[in-house]
PDB file of N, CA and C in Angstrom:
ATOM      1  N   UNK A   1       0.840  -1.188   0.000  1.00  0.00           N
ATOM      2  CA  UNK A   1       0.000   0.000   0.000  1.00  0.00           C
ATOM      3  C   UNK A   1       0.883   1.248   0.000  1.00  0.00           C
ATOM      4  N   UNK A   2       0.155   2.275  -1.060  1.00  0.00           N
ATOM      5  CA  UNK A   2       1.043   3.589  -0.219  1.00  0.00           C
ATOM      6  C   UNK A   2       0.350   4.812   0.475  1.00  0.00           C
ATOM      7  N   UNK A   3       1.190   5.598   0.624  1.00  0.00           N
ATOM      8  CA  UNK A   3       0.968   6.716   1.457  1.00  0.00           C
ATOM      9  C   UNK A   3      -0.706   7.044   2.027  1.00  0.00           C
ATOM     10  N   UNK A   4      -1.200   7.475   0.355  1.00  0.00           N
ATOM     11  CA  UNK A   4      -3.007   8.153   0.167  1.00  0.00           C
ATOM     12  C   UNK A   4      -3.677   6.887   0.727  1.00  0.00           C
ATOM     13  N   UNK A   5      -3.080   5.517   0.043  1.00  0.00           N
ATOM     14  CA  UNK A   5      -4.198   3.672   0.453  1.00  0.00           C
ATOM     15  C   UNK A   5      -4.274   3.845   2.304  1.00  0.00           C
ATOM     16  N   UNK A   6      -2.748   3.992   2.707  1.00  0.00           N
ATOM     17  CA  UNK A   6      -2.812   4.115   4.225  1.00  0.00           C
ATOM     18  C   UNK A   6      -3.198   5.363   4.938  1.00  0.00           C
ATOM     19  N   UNK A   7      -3.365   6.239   4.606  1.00  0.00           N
ATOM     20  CA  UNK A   7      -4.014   7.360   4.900  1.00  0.00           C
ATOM     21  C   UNK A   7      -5.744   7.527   4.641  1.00  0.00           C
ATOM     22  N   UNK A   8      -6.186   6.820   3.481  1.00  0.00           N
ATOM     23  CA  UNK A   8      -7.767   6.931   3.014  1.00  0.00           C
ATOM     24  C   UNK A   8      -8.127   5.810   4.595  1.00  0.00           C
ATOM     25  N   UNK A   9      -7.743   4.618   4.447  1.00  0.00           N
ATOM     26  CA  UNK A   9      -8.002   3.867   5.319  1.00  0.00           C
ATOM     27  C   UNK A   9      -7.849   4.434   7.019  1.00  0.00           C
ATOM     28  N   UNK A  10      -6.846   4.688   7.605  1.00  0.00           N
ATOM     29  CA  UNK A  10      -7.109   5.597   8.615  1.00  0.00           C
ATOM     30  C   UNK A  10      -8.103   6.284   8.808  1.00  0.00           C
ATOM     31  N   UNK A  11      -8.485   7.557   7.882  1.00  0.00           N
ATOM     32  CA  UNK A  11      -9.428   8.451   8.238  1.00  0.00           C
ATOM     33  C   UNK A  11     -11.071   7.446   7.947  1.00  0.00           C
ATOM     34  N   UNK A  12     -10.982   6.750   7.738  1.00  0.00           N
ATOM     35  CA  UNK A  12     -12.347   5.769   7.320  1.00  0.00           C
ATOM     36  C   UNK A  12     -12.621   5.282   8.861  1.00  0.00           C
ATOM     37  N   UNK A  13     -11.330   4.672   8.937  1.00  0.00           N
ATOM     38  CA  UNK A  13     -11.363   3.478  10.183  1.00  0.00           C
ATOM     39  C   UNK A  13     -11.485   4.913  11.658  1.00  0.00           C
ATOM     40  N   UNK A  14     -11.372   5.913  11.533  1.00  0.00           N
ATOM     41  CA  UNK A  14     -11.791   7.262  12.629  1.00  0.00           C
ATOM     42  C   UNK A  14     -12.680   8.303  12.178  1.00  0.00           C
ATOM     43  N   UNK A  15     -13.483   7.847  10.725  1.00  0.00           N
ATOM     44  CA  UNK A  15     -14.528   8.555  10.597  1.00  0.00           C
ATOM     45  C   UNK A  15     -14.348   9.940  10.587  1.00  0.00           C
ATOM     46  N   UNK A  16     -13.021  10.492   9.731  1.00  0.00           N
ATOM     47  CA  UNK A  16     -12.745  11.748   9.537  1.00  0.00           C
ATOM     48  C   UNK A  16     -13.074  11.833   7.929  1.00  0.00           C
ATOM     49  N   UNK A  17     -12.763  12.882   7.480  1.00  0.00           N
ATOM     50  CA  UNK A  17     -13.320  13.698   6.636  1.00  0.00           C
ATOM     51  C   UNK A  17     -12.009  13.074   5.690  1.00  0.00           C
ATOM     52  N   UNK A  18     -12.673  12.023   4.688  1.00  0.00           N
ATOM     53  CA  UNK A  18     -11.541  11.921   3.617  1.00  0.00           C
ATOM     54  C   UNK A  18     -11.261  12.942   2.367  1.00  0.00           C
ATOM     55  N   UNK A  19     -12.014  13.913   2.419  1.00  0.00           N
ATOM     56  CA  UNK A  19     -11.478  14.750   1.350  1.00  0.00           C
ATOM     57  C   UNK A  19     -10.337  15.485   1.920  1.00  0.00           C
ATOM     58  N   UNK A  20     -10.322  16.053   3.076  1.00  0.00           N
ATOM     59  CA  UNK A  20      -8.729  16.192   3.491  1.00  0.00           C
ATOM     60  C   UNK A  20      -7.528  15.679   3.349  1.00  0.00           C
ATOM     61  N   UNK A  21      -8.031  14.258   3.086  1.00  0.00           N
ATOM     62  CA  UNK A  21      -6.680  13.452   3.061  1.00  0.00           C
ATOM     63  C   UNK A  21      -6.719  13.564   1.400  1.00  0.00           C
ATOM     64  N   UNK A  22      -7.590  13.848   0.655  1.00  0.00           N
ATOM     65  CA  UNK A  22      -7.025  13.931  -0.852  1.00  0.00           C
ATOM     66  C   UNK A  22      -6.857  15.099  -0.537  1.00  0.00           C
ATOM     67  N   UNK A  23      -7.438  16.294  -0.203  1.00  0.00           N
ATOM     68  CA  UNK A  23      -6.593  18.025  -0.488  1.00  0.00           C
ATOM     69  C   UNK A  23      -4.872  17.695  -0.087  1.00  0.00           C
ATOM     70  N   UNK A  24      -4.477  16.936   0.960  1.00  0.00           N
ATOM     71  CA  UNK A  24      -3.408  16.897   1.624  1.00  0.00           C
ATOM     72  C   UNK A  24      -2.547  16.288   0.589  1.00  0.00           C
ATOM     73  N   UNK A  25      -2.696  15.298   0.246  1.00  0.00           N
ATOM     74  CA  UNK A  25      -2.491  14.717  -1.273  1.00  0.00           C
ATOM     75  C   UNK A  25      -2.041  14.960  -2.457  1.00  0.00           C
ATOM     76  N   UNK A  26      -3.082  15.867  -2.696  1.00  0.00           N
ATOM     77  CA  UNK A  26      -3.201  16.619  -4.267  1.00  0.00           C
ATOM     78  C   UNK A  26      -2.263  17.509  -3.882  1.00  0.00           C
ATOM     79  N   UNK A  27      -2.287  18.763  -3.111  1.00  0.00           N
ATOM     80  CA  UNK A  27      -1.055  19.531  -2.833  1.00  0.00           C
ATOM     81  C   UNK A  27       0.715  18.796  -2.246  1.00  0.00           C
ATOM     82  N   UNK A  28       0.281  17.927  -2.098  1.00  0.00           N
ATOM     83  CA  UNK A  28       1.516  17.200  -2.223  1.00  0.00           C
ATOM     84  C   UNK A  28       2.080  17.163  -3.037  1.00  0.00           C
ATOM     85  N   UNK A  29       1.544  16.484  -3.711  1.00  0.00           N
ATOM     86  CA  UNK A  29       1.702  15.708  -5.695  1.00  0.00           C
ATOM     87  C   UNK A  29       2.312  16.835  -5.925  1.00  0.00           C
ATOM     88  N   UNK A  30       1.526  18.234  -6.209  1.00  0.00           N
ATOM     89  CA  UNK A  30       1.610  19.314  -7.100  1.00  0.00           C
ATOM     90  C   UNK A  30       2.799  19.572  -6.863  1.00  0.00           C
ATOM     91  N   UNK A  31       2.989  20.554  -5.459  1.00  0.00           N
ATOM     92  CA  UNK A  31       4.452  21.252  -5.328  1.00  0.00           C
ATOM     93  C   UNK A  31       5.468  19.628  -5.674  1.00  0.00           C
ATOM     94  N   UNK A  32       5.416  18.823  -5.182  1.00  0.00           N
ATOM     95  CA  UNK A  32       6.591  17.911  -5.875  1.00  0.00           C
ATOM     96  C   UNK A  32       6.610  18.099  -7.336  1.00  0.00           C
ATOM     97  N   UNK A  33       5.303  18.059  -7.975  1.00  0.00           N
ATOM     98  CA  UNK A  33       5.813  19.018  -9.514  1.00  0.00           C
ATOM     99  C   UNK A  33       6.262  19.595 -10.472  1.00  0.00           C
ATOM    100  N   UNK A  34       6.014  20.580  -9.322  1.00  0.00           N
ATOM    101  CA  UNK A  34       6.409  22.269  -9.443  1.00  0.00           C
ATOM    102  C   UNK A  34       8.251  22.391  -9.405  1.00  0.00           C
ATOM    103  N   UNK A  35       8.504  21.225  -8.455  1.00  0.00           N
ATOM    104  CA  UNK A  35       9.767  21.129  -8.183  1.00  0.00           C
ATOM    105  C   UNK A  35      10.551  20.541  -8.939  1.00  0.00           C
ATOM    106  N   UNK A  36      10.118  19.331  -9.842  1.00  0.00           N
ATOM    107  CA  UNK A  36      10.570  18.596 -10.473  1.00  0.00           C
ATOM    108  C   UNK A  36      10.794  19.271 -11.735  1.00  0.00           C
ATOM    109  N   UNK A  37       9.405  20.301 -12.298  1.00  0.00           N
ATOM    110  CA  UNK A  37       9.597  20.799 -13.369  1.00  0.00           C
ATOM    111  C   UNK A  37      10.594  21.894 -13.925  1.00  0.00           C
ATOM    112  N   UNK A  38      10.920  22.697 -12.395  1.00  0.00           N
ATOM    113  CA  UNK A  38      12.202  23.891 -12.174  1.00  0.00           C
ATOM    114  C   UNK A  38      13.410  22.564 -12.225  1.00  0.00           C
ATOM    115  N   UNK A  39      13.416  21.344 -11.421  1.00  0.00           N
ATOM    116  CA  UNK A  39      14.491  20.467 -11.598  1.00  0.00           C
ATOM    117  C   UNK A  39      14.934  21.025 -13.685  1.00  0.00           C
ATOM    118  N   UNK A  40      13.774  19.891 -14.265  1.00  0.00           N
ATOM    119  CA  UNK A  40      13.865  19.454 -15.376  1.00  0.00           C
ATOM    120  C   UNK A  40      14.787  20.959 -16.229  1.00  0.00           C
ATOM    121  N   UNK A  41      14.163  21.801 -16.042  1.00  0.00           N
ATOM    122  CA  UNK A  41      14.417  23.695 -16.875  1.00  0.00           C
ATOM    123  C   UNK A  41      15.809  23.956 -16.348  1.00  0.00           C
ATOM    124  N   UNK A  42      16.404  23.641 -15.164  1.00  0.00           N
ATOM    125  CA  UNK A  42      17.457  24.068 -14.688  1.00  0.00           C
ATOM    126  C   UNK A  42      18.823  22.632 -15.612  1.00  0.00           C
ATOM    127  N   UNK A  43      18.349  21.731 -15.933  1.00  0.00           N
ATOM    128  CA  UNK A  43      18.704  20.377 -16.353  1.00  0.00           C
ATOM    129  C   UNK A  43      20.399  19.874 -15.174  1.00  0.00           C
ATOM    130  N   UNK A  44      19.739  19.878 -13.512  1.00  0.00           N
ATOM    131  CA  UNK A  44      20.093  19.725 -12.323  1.00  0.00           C
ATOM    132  C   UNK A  44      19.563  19.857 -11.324  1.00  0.00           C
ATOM    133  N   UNK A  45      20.027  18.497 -10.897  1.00  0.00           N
ATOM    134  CA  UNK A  45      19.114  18.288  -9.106  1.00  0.00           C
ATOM    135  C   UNK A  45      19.394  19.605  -8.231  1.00  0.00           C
ATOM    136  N   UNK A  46      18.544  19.330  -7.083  1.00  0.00           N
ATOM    137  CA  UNK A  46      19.134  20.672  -6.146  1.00  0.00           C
ATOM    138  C   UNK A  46      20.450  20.131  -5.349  1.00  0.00           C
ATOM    139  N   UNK A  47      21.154  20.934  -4.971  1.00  0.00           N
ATOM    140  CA  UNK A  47      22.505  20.753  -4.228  1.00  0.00           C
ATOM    141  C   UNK A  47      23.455  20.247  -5.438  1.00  0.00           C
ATOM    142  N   UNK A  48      22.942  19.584  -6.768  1.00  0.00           N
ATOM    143  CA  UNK A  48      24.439  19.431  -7.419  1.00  0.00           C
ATOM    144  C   UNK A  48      25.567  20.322  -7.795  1.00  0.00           C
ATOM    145  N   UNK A  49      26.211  19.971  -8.127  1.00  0.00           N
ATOM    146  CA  UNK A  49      27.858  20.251  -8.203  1.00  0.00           C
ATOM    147  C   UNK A  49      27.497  21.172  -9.557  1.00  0.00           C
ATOM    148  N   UNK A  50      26.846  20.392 -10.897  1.00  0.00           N
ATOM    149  CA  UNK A  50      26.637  20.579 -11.631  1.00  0.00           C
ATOM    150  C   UNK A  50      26.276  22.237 -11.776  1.00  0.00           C
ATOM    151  N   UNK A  51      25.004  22.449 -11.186  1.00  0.00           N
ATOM    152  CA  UNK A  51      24.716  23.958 -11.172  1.00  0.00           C
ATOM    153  C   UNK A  51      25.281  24.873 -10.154  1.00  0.00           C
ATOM    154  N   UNK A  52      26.543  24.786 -10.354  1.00  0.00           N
ATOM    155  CA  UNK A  52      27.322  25.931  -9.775  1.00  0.00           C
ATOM    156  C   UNK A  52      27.656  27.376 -10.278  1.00  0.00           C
ATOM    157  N   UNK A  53      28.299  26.933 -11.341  1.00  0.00           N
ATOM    158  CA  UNK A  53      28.124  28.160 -12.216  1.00  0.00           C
ATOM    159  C   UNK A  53      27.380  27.995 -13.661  1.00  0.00           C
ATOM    160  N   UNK A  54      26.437  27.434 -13.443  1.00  0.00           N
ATOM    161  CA  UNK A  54      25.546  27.286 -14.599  1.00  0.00           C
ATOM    162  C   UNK A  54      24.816  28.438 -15.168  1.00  0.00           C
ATOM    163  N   UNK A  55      24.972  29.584 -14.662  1.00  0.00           N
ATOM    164  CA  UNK A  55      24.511  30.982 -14.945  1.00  0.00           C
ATOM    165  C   UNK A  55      22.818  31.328 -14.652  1.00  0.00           C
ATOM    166  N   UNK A  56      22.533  30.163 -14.089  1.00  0.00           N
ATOM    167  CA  UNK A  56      21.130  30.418 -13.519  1.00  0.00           C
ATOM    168  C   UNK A  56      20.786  28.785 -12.384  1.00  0.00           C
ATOM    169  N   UNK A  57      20.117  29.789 -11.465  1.00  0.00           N
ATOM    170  CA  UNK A  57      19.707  28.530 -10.379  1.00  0.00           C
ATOM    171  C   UNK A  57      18.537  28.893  -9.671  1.00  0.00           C
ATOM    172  N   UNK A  58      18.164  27.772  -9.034  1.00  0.00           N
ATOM    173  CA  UNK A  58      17.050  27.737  -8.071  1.00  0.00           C
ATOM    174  C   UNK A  58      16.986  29.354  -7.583  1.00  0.00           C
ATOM    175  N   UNK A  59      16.003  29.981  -6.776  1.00  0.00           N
ATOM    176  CA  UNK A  59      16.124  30.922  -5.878  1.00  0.00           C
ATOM    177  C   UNK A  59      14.465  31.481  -5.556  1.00  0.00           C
ATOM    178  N   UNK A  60      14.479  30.196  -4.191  1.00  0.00           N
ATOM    179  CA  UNK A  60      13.397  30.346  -3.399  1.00  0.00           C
ATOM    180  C   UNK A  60      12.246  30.199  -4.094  1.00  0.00           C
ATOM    181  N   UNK A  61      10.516  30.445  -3.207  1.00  0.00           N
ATOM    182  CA  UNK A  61       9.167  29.772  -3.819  1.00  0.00           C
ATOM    183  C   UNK A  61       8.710  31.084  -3.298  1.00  0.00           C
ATOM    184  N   UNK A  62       7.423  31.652  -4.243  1.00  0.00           N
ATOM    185  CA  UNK A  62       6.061  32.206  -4.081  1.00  0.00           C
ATOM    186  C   UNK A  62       5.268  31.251  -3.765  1.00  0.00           C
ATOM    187  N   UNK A  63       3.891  31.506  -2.670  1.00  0.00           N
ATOM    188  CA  UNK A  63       3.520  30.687  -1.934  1.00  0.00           C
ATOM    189  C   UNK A  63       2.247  31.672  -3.301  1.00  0.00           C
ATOM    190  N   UNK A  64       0.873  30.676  -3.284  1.00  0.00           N
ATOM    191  CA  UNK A  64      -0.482  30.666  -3.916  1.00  0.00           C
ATOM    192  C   UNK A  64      -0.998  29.760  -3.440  1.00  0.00           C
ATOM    193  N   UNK A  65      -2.287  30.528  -3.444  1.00  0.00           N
ATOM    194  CA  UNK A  65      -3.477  29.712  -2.907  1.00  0.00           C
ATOM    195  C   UNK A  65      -3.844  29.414  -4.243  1.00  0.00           C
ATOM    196  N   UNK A  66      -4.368  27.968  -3.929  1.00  0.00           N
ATOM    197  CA  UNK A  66      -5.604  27.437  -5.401  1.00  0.00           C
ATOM    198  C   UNK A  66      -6.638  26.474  -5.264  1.00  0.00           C
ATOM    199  N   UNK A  67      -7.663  27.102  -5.853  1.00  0.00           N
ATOM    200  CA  UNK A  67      -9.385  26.661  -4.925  1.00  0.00           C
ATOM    201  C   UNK A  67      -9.780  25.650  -5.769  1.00  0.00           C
ATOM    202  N   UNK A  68      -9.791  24.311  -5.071  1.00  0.00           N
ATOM    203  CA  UNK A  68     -10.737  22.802  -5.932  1.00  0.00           C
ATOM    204  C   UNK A  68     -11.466  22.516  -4.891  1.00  0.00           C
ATOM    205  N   UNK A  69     -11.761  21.523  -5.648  1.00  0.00           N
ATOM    206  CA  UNK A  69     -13.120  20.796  -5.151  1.00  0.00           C
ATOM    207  C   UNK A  69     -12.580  20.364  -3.506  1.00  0.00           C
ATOM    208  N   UNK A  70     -11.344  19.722  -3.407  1.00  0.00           N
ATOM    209  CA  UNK A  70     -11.330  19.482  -2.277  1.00  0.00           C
ATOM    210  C   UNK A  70     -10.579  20.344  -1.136  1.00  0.00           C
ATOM    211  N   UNK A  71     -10.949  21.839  -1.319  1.00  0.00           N
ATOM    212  CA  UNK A  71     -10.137  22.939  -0.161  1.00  0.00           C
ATOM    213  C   UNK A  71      -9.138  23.511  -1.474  1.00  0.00           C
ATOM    214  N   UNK A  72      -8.577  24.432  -0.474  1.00  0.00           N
ATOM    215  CA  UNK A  72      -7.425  25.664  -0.865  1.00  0.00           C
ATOM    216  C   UNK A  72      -6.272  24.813  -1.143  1.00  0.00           C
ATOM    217  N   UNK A  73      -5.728  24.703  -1.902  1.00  0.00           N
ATOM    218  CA  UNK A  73      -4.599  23.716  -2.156  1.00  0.00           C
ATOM    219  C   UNK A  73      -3.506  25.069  -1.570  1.00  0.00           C
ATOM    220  N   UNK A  74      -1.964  25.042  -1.105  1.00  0.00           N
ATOM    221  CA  UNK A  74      -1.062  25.993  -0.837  1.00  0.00           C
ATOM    222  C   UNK A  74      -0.175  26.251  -1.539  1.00  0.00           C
ATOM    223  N   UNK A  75       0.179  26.161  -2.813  1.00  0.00           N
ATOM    224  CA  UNK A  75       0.995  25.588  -3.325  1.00  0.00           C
ATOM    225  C   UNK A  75       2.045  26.569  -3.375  1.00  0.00           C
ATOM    226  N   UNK A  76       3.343  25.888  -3.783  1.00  0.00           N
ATOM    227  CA  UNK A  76       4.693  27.053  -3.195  1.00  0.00           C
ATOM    228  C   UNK A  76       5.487  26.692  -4.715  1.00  0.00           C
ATOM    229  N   UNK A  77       5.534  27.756  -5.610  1.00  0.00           N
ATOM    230  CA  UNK A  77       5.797  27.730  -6.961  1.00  0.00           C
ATOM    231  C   UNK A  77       7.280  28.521  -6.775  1.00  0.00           C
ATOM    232  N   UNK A  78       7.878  27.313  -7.537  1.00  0.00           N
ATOM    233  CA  UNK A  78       9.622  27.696  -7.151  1.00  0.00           C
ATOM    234  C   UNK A  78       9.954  28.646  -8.236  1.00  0.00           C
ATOM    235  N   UNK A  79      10.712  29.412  -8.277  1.00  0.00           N
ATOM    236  CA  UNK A  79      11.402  30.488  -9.543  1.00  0.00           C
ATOM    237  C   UNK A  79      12.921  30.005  -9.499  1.00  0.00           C
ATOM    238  N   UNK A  80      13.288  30.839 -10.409  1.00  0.00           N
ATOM    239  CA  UNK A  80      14.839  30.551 -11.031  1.00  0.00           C
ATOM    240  C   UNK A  80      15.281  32.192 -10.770  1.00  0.00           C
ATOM    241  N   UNK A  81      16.886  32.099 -10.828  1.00  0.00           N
ATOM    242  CA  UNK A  81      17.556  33.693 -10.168  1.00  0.00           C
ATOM    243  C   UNK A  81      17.300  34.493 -11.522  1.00  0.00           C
ATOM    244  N   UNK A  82      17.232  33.940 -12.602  1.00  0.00           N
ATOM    245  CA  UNK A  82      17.147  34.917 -14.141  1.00  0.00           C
ATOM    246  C   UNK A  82      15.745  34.591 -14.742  1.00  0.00           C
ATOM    247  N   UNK A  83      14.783  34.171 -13.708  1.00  0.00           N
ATOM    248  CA  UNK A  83      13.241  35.177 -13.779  1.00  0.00           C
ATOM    249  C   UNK A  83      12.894  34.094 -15.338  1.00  0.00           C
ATOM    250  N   UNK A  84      13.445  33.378 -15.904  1.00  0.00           N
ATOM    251  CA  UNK A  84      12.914  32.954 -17.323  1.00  0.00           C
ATOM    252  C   UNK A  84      12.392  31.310 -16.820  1.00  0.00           C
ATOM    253  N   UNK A  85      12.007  31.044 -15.822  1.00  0.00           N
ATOM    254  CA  UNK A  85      10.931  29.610 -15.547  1.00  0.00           C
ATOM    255  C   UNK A  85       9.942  29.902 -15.903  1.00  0.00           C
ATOM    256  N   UNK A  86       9.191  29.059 -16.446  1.00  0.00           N
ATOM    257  CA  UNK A  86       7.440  29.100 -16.767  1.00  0.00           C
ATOM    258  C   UNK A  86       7.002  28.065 -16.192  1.00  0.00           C
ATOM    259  N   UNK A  87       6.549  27.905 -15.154  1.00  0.00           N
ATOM    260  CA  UNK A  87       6.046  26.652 -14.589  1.00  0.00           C
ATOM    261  C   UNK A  87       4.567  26.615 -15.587  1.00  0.00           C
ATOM    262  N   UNK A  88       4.444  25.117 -15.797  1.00  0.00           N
ATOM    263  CA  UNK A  88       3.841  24.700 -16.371  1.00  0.00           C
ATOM    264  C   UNK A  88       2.158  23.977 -16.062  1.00  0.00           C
ATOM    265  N   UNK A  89       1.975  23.626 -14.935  1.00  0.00           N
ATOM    266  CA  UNK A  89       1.052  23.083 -13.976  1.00  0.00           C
ATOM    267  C   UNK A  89      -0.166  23.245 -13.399  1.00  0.00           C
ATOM    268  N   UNK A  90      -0.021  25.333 -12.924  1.00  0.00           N
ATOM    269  CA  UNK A  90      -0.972  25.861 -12.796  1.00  0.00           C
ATOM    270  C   UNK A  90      -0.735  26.806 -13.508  1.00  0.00           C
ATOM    271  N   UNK A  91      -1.683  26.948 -14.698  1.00  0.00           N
ATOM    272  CA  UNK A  91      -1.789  28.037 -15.190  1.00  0.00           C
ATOM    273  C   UNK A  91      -1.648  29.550 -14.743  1.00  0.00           C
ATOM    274  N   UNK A  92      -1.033  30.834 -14.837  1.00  0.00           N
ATOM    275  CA  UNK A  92      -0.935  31.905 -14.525  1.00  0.00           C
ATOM    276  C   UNK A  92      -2.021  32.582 -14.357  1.00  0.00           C
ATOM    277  N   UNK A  93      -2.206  33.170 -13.149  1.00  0.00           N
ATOM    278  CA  UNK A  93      -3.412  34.388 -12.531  1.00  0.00           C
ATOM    279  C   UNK A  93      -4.364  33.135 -12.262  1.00  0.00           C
ATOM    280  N   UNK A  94      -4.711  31.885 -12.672  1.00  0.00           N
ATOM    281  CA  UNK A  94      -5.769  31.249 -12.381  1.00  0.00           C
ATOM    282  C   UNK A  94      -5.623  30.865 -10.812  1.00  0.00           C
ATOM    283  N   UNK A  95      -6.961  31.101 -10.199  1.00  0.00           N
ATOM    284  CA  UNK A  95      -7.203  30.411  -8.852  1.00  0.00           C
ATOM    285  C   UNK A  95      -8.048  29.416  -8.393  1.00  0.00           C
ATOM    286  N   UNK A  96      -8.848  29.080  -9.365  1.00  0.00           N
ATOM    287  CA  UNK A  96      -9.243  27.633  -9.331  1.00  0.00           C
ATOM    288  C   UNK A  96      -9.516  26.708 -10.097  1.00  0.00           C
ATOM    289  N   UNK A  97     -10.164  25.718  -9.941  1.00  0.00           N
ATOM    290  CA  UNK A  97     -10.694  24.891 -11.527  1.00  0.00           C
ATOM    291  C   UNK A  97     -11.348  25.019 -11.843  1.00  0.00           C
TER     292      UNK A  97
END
């Protein structure tokens, strides 16, 4: 089983509110993403050797709110130091689905 199978089951077996455990979820997924996709654009993990002087790197997240079906998702959308990332995921200015 993973994470969401052992987590859906918990909140069942204590009669909590399983759409939390998918909002908790879904904003999971996303920012891992978000992260992967600045990975992919930068073409280097974080902390490698590699992007040292690669002339552009990571530098820090804008935090956004974004409204679905199941709650405010938080999501924390990473940028690059020379401003040219386009995250791809959530569309720009949009705040919900």
């Amino acid at each position: 089983m993973n994470h969401l199978t052992t987590d859906l089951i918990e909140a069942l077996a204590k009669k909590q509110d399983i759409e939390e455990v998918f909002r908790r979820h879904l904003e999971e997924a996303i920012n891992q993403l978000l992260k992967h996709e600045l990975t992919v654009f930068l073409d280097y993990e974080p902390y490698e050797r590699k992007g040292v002087h690669s002339g552009n790197s990571r530098n820090r997240f804008y935090d956004r709110t974004f409204k679905t079906e199941y709650g405010e998702l938080q999501l924390r959308i990473p940028r690059d130091r020379n401003g040219e990332f386009q995250q791809q995921t959530v569309a720009p200015y949009k705040r919900s689905n």
